[in-house]
Structures are given as structure tokens and as C-alpha cells.
Protein backbone atom coordinates (compact mmCIF):
# COMPACT_ATOMS: atom_id res chain seq x y z
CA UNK A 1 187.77 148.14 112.33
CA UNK A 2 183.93 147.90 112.69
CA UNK A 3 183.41 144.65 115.04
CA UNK A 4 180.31 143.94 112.66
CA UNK A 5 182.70 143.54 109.70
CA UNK A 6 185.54 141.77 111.14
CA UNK A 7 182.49 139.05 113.29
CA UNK A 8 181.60 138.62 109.34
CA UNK A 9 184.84 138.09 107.71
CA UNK A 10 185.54 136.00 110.53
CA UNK A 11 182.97 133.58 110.13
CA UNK A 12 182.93 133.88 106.54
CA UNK A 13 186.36 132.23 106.69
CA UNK A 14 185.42 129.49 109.30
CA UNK A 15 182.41 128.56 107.39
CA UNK A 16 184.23 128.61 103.81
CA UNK A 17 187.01 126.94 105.45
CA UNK A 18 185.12 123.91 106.92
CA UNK A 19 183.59 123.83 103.30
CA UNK A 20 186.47 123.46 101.65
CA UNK A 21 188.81 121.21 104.13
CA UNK A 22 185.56 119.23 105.27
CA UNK A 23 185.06 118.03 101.50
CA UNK A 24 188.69 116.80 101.24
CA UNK A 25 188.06 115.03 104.48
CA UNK A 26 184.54 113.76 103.36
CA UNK A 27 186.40 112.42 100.44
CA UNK A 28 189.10 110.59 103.00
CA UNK A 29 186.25 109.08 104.76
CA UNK A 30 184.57 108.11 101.83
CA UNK A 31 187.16 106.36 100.21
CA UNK A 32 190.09 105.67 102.80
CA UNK A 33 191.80 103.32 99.82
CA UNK A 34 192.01 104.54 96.38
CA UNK A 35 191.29 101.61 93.52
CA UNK A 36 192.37 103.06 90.37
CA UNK A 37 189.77 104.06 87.78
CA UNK A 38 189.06 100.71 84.99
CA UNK A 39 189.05 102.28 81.47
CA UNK A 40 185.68 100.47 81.09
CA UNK A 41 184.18 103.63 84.32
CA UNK A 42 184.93 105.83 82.17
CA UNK A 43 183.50 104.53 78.43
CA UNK A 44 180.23 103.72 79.89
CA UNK A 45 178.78 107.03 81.12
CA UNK A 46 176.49 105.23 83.12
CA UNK A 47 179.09 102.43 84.87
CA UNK A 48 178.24 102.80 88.71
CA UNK A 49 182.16 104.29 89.15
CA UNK A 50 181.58 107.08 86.85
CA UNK A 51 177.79 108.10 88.64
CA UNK A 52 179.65 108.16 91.97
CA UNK A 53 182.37 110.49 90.32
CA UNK A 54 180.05 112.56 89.23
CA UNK A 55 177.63 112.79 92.08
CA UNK A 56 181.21 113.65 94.68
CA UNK A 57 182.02 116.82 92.31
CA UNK A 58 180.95 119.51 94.33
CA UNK A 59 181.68 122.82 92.59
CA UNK A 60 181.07 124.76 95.43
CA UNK A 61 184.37 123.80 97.56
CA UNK A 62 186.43 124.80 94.79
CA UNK A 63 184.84 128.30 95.59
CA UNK A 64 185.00 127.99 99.06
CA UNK A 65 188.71 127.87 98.30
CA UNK A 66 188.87 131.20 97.09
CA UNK A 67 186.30 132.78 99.86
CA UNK A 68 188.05 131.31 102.75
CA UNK A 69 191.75 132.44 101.13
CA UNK A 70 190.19 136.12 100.84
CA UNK A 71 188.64 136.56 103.78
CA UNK A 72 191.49 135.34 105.48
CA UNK A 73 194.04 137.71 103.87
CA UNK A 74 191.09 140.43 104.40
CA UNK A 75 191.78 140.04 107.86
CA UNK A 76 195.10 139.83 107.81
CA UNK A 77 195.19 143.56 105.49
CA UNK A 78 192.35 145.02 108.11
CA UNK A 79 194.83 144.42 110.89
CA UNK A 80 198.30 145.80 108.86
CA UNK A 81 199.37 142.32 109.82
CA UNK A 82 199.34 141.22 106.02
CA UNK A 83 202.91 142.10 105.47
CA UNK A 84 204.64 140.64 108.39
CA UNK A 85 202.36 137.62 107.89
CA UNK A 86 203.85 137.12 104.47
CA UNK A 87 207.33 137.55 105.59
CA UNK A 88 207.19 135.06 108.79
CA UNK A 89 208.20 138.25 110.88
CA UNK A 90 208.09 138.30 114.84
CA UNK A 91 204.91 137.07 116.50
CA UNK A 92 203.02 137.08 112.84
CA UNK A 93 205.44 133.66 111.72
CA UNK A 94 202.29 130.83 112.67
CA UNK A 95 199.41 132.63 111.03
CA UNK A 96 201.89 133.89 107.91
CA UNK A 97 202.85 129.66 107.64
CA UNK A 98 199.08 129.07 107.87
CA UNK A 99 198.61 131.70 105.16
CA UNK A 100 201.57 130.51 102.76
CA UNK A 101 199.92 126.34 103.37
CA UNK A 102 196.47 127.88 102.40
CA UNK A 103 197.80 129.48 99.88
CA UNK A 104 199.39 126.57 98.49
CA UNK A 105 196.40 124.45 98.59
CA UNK A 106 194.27 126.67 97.27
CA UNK A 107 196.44 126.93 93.96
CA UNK A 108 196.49 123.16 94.01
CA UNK A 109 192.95 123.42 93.80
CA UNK A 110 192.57 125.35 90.97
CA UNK A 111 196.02 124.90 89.18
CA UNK A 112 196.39 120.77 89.59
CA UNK A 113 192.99 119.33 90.81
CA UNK A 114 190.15 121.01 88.58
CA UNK A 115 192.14 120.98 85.76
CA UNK A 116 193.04 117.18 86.32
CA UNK A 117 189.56 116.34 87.52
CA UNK A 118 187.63 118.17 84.14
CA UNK A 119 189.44 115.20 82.08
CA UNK A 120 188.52 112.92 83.94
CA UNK A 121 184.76 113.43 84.35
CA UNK A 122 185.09 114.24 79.93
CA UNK A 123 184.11 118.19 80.85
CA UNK A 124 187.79 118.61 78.69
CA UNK A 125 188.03 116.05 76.00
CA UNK A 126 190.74 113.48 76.71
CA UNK A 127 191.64 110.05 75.69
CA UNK A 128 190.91 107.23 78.39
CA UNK A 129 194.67 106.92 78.83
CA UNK A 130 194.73 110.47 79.71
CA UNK A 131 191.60 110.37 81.98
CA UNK A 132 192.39 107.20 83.50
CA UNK A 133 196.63 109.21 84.43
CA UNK A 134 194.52 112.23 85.50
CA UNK A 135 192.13 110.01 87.77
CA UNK A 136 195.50 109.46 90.17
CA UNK A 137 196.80 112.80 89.76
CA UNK A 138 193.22 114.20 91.50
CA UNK A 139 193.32 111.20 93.58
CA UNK A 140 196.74 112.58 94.92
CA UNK A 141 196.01 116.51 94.75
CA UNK A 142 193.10 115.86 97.03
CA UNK A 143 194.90 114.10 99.60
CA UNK A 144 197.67 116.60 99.79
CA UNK A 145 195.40 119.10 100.26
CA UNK A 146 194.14 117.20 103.02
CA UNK A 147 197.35 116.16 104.99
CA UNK A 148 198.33 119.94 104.57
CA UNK A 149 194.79 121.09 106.06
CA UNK A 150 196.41 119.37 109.67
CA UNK A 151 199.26 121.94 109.81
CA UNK A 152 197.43 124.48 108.22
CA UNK A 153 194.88 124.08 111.24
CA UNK A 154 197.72 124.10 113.44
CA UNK A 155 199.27 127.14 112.94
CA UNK A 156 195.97 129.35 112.68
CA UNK A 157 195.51 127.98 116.41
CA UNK A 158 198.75 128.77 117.34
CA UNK A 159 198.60 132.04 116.01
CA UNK A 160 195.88 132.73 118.68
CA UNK A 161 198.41 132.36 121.31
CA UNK A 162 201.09 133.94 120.30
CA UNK A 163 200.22 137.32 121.80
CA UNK A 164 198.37 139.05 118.91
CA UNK A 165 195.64 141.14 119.92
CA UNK A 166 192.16 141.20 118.25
């Protein structure tokens, strides 16, 4: 494999990666206790709740899901490791977990969050019951996706060490 390449996919991955896991820990920081929405944040566009929902919607780490999952499994396919990976075979079982967690949170992302999180911020129309249900089920997508992010991290550093090469 061309060392160029793989230094790119490489830190194409880190820096998607800290993208997308620093935003769910941004969001931990940010708000360590979660107050459930008041139907009256989200029938006032301009209520002080609803701004701040708004303002924290950051597109881009929904996209950073998908560019830190490919470049990942890019590596993974460049090496002929993607297989094993998958299956949890031999010396491949820590980065294929990490892989199969990523992969997991990723598809929360996109399957559970942004679908959740477009009612709530009336990009889908909804009723304020709806929006105000959705609000929690975000609430609780995002910090799954966070606790996850600690194994996931775990198992791409033991991966490192488990005699791989390259």
C-alpha cells in the first residue's frame, strides 16, 4: 500500500473520528443533566431553549460519521484484514469489536438520532407531543453513542498491541 495513502486514510479517520465522538462529548459537557424540553421551547421559535437547539445542530458530525466509518473499513480492506475483522477471528477480534461498536453508532446516528432530532427542531412536521417524545429519544441516542465511544476507543488501542503489523 502507498504509505502516502494509508498516512491519509489514517488521519482522515482520527480527525473525522474526534469530530464525530468529540461532539457527543461536547454535548455531555454541555449539558451533564438533561431537563426535558417544555412544549412552550418548542411553540415559540424564538424561546431561548429552542435558539440553543438550534445553534448545537452541527450537520457536519453526522458526516463525520460516515467519513470516519469508511476510512476505517478502507483500512481495514487495504490490509485484507476486513474479513477477519468482521468475523472476530484470531488477533483481528479488538479492532473487528471496535468496527462492529462504530458501526453501531454510526447507524444510530443516522437511523435513530437525525431522524428523531428533524422533529424536534420542526425540519419534519410533528405535533409538540411528538417533538417534545422525540426530544428524549435524541437526548438518549446521543448519550449512547457516547458511552459506546469509551469501548469503541478501547479496542482500536488494543488492537495496536495485539501483534498486527502496519
Amino acid at each position: 500500500m502507498d504509505p502516502l495513502f494509508d498516512l491519509a486514510l489514517r488521519w482522515t479517520h482520527f480527525i473525522a473520528g474526534i469530530l464525530w465522538v468529540g461532539h457527543n462529548y461536547s454535548s455531555v459537557v454541555q449539558r451533564p443533566g438533561w431537563r426535558p424540553l417544555a412544549a412552550t421551547d418548542l411553540t415559540d421559535d424564538t424561546s431561548p431553549r429552542f435558539q440553543s437547539l438550534l445553534n448545537r445542530e452541527h450537520g457536519f458530525f453526522r458526516w463525520a460519521s460516515v467519513v470516519a466509518w469508511s476510512a476505517g473499513l478502507l483500512m481495514l480492506w487495504q490490509r485484507g484484514w476486513l474479513p477477519d475483522a468482521l468475523m472476530l477471528d484470531g488477533a483481528l477480534a479488538p479492532i473487528g469489536l471496535g468496527t462492529w461498536i462504530g458501526t453501531f453508532m454510526m447507524l444510530n446516528v443516522w437511523f435513530v438520532l437525525w431522524p428523531h432530532q428533524q422533529k424536534v427542531l420542526g425540519l419534519v412536521p410533528a405535533s409538540v407531543d411528538e417533538r417534545l417524545r422525540c426530544s428524549r429519544i435524541t437526548h438518549l441516542s446521543s448519550r449512547t453513542n457516547t458511552m459506546l465511544s469509551i469501548p469503541l476507543l478501547f479496542f482500536m488501542a488494543a488492537s495496536s498491541h495485539g501483534g498486527l503489523a502496519g
